[in-house]
PDB file of N, CA and C in Angstrom:
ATOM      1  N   UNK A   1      62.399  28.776 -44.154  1.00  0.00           N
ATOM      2  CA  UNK A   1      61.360  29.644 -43.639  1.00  0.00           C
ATOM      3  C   UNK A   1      60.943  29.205 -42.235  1.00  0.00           C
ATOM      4  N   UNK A   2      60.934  28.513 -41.973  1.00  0.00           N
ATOM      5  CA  UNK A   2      60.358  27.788 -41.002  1.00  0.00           C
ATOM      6  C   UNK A   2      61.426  27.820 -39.682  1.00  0.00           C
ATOM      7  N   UNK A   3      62.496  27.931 -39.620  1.00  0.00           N
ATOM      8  CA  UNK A   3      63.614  28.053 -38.824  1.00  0.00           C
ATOM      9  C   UNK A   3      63.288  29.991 -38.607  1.00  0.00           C
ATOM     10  N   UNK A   4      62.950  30.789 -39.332  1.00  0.00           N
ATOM     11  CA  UNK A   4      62.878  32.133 -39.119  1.00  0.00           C
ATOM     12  C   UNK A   4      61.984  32.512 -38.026  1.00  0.00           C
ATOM     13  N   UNK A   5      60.720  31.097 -38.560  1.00  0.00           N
ATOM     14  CA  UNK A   5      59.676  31.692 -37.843  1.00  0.00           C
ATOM     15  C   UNK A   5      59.950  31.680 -36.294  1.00  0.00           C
ATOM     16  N   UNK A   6      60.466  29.933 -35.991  1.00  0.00           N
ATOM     17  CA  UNK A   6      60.938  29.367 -34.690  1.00  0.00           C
ATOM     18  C   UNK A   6      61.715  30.479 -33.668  1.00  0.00           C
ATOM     19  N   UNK A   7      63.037  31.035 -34.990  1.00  0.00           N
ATOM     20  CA  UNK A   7      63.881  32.220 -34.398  1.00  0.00           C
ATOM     21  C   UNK A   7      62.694  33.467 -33.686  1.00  0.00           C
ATOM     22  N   UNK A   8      62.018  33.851 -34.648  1.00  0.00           N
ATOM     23  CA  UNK A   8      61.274  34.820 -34.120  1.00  0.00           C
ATOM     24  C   UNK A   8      60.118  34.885 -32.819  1.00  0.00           C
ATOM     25  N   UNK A   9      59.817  33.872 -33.188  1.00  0.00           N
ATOM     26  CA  UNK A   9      58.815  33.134 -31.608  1.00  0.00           C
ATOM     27  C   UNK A   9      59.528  33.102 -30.695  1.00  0.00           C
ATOM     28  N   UNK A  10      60.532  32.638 -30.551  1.00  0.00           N
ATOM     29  CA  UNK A  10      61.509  32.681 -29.402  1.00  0.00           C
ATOM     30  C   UNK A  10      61.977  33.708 -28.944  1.00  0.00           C
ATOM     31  N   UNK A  11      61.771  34.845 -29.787  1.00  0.00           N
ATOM     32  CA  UNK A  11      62.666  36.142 -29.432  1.00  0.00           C
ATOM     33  C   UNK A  11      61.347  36.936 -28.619  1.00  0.00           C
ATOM     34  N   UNK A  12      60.057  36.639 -29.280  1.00  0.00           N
ATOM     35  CA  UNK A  12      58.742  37.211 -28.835  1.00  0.00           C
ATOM     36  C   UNK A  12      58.495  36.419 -27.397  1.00  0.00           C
ATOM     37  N   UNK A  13      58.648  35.551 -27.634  1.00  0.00           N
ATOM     38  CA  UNK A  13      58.143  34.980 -26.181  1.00  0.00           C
ATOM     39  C   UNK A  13      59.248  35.179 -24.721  1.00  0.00           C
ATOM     40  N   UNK A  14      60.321  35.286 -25.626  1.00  0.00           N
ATOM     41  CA  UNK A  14      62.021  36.185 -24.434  1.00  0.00           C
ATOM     42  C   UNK A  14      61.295  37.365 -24.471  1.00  0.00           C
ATOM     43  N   UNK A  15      60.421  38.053 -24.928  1.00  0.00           N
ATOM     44  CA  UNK A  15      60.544  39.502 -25.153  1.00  0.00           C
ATOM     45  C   UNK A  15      59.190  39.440 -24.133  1.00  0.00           C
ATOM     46  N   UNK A  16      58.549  38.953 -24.208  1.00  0.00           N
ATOM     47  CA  UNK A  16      57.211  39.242 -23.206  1.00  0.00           C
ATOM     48  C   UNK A  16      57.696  38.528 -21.997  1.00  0.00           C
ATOM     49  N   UNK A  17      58.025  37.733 -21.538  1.00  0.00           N
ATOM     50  CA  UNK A  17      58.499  37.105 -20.119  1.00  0.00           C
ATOM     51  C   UNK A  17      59.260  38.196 -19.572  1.00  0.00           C
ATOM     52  N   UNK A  18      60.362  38.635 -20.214  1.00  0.00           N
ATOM     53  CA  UNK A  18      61.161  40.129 -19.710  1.00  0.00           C
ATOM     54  C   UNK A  18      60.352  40.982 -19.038  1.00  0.00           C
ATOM     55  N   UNK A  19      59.449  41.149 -19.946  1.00  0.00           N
ATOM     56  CA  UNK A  19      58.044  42.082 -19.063  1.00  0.00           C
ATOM     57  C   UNK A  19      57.713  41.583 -18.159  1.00  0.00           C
ATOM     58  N   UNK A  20      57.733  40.494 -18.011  1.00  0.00           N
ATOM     59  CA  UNK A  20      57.131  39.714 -16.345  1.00  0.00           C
ATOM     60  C   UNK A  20      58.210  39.927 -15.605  1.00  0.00           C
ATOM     61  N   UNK A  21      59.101  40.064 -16.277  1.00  0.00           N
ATOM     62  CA  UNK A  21      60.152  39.599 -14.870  1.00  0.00           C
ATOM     63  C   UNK A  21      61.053  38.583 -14.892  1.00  0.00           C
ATOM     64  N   UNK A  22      60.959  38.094 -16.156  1.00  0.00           N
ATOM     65  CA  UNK A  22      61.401  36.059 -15.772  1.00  0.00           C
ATOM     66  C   UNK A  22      62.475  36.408 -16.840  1.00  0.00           C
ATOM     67  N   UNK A  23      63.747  35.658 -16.560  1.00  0.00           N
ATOM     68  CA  UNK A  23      65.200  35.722 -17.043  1.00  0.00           C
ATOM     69  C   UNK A  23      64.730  34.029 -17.552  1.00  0.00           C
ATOM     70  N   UNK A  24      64.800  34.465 -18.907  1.00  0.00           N
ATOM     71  CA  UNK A  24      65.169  33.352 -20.286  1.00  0.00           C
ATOM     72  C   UNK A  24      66.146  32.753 -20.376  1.00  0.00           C
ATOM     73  N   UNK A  25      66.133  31.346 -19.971  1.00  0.00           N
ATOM     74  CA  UNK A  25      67.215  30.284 -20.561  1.00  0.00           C
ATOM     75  C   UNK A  25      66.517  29.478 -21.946  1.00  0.00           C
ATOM     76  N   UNK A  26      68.037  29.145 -22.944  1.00  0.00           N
ATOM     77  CA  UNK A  26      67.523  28.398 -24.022  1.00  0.00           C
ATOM     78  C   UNK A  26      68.681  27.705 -23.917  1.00  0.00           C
ATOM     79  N   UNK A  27      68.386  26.398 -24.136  1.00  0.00           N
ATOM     80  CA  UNK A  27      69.459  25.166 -24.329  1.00  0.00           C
ATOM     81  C   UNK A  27      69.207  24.785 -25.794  1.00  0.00           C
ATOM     82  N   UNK A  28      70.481  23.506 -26.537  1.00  0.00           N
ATOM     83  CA  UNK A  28      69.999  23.209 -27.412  1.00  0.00           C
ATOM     84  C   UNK A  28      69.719  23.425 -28.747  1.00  0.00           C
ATOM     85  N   UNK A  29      70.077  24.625 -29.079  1.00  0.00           N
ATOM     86  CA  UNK A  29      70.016  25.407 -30.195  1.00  0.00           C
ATOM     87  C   UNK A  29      70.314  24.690 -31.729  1.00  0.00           C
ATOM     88  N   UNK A  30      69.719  24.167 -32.430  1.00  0.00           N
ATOM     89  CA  UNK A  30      70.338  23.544 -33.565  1.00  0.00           C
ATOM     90  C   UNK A  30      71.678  24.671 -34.542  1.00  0.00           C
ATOM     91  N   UNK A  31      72.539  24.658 -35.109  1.00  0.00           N
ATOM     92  CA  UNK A  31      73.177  25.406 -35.597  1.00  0.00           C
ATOM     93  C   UNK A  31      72.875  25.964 -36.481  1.00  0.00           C
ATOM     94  N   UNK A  32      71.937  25.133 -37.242  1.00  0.00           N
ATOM     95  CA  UNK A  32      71.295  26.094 -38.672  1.00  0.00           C
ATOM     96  C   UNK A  32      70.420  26.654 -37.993  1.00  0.00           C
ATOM     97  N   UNK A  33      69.686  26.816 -36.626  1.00  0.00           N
ATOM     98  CA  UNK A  33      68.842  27.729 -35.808  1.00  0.00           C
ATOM     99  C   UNK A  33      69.722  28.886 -35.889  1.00  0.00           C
ATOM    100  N   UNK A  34      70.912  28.441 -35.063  1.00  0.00           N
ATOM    101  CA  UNK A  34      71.549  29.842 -34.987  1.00  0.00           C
ATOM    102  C   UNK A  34      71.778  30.734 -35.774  1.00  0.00           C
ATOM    103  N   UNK A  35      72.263  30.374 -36.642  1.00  0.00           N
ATOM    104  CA  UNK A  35      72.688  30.854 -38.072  1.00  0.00           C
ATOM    105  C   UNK A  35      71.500  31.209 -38.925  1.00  0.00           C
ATOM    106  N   UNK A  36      70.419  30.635 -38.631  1.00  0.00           N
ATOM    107  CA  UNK A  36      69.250  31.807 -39.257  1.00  0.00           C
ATOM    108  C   UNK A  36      69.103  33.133 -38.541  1.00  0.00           C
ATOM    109  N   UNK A  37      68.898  32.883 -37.090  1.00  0.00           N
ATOM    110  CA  UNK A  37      69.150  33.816 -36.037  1.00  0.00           C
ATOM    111  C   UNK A  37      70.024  35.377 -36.631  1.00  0.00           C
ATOM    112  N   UNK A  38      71.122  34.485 -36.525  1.00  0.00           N
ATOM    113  CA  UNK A  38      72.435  35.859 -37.163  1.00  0.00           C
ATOM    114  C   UNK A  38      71.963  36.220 -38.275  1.00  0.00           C
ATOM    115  N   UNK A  39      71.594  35.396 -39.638  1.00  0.00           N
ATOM    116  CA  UNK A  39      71.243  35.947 -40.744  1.00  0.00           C
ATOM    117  C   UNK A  39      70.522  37.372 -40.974  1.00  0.00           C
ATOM    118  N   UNK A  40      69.611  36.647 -39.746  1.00  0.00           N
ATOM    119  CA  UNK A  40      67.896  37.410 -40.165  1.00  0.00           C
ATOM    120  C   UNK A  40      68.268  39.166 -39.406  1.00  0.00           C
ATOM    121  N   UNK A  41      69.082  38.465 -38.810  1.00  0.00           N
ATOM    122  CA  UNK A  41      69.684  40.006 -37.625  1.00  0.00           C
ATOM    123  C   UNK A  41      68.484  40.302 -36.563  1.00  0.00           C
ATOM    124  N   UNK A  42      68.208  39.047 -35.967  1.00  0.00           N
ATOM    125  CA  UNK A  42      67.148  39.160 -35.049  1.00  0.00           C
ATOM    126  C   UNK A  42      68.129  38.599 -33.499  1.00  0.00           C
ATOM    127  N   UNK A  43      67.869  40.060 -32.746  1.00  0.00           N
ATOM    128  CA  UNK A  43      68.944  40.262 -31.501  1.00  0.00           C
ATOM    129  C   UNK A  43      68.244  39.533 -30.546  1.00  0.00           C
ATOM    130  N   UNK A  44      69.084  38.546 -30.290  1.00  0.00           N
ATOM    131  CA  UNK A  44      68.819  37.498 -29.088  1.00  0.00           C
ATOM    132  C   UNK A  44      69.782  37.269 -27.850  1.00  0.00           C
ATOM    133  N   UNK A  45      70.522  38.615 -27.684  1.00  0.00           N
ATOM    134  CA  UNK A  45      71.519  38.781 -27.334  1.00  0.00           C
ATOM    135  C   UNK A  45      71.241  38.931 -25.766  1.00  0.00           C
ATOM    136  N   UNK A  46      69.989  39.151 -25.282  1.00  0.00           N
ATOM    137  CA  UNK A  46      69.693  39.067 -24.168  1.00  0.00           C
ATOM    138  C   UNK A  46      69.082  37.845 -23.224  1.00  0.00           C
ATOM    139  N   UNK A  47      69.119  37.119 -24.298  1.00  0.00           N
ATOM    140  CA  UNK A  47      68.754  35.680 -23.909  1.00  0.00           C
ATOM    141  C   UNK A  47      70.031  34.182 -23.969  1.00  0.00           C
ATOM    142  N   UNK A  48      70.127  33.828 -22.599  1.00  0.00           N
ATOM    143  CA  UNK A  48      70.859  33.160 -21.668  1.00  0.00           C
ATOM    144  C   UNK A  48      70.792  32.211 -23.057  1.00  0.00           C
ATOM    145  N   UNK A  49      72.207  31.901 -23.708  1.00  0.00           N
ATOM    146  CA  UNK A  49      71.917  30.044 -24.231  1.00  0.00           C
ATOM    147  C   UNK A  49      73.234  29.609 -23.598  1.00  0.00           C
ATOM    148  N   UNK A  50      72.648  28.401 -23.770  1.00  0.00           N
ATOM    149  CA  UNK A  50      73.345  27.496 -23.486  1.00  0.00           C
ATOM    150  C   UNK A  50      73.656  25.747 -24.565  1.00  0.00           C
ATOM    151  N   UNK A  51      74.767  25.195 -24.481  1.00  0.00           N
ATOM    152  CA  UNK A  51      74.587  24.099 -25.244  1.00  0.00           C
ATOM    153  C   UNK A  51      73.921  22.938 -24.614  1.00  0.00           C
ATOM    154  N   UNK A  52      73.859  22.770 -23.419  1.00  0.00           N
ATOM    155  CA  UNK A  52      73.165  21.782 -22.516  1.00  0.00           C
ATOM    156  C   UNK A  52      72.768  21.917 -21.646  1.00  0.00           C
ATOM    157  N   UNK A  53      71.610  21.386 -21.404  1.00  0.00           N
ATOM    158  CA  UNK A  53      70.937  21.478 -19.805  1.00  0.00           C
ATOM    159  C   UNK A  53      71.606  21.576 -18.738  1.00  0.00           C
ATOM    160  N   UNK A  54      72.551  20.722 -18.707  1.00  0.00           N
ATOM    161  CA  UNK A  54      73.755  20.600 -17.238  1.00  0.00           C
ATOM    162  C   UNK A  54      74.346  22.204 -17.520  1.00  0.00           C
ATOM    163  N   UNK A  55      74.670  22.751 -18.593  1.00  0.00           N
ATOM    164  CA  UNK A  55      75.588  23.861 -18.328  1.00  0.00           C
ATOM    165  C   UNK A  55      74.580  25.177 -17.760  1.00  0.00           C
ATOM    166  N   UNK A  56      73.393  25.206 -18.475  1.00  0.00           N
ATOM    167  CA  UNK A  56      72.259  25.891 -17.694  1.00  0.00           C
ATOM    168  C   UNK A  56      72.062  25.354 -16.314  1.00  0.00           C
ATOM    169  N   UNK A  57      71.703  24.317 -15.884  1.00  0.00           N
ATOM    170  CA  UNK A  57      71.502  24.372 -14.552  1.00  0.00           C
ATOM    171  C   UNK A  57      72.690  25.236 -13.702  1.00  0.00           C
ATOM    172  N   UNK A  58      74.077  24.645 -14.061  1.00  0.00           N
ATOM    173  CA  UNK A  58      74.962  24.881 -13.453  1.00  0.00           C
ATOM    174  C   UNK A  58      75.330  26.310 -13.177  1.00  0.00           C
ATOM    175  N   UNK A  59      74.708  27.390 -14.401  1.00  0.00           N
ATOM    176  CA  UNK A  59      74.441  28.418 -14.331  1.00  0.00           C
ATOM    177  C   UNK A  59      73.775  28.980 -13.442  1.00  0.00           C
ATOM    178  N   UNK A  60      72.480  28.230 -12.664  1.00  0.00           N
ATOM    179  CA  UNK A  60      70.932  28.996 -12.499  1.00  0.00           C
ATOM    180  C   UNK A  60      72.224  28.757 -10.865  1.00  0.00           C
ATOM    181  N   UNK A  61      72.733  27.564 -10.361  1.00  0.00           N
ATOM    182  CA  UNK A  61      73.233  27.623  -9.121  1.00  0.00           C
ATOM    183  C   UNK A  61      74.570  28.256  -8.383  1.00  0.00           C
ATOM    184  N   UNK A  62      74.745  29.222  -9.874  1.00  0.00           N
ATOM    185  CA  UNK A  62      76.046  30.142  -8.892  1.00  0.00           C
ATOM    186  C   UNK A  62      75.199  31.081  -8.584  1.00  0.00           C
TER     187      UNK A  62
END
């Protein structure tokens, strides 16, 4: 339960920054995160992940 909630906060708080304006990076993702994610069928598909900080940065500088 508790991994659903995390999933869903994250998708709410990607979902209101969008409204600002601000492009969402997430690093880090535990796998049973993800995989609740897919379960629950909560679309996070617009939000940047990444497995590590270095590969996000490396992102933000092309």
């Amino acid at each position: 339960m508790f991994d659903i909630e995390i999933a869903d906060y994250l998708y709410k708080i990607e979902v209101i920054l969008a409204l600002l304006g601000i492009d969402t990076i997430v690093t880090g993702l535990r796998p049973e995160l993800a995989r609740t994610v897919v379960d629950a069928g909560i679309d996070m598909s617009s939000i940047n992940t990444f497995a590590h900080v270095k590969q996000a940065l490396e992102s933000i500088e092309r």
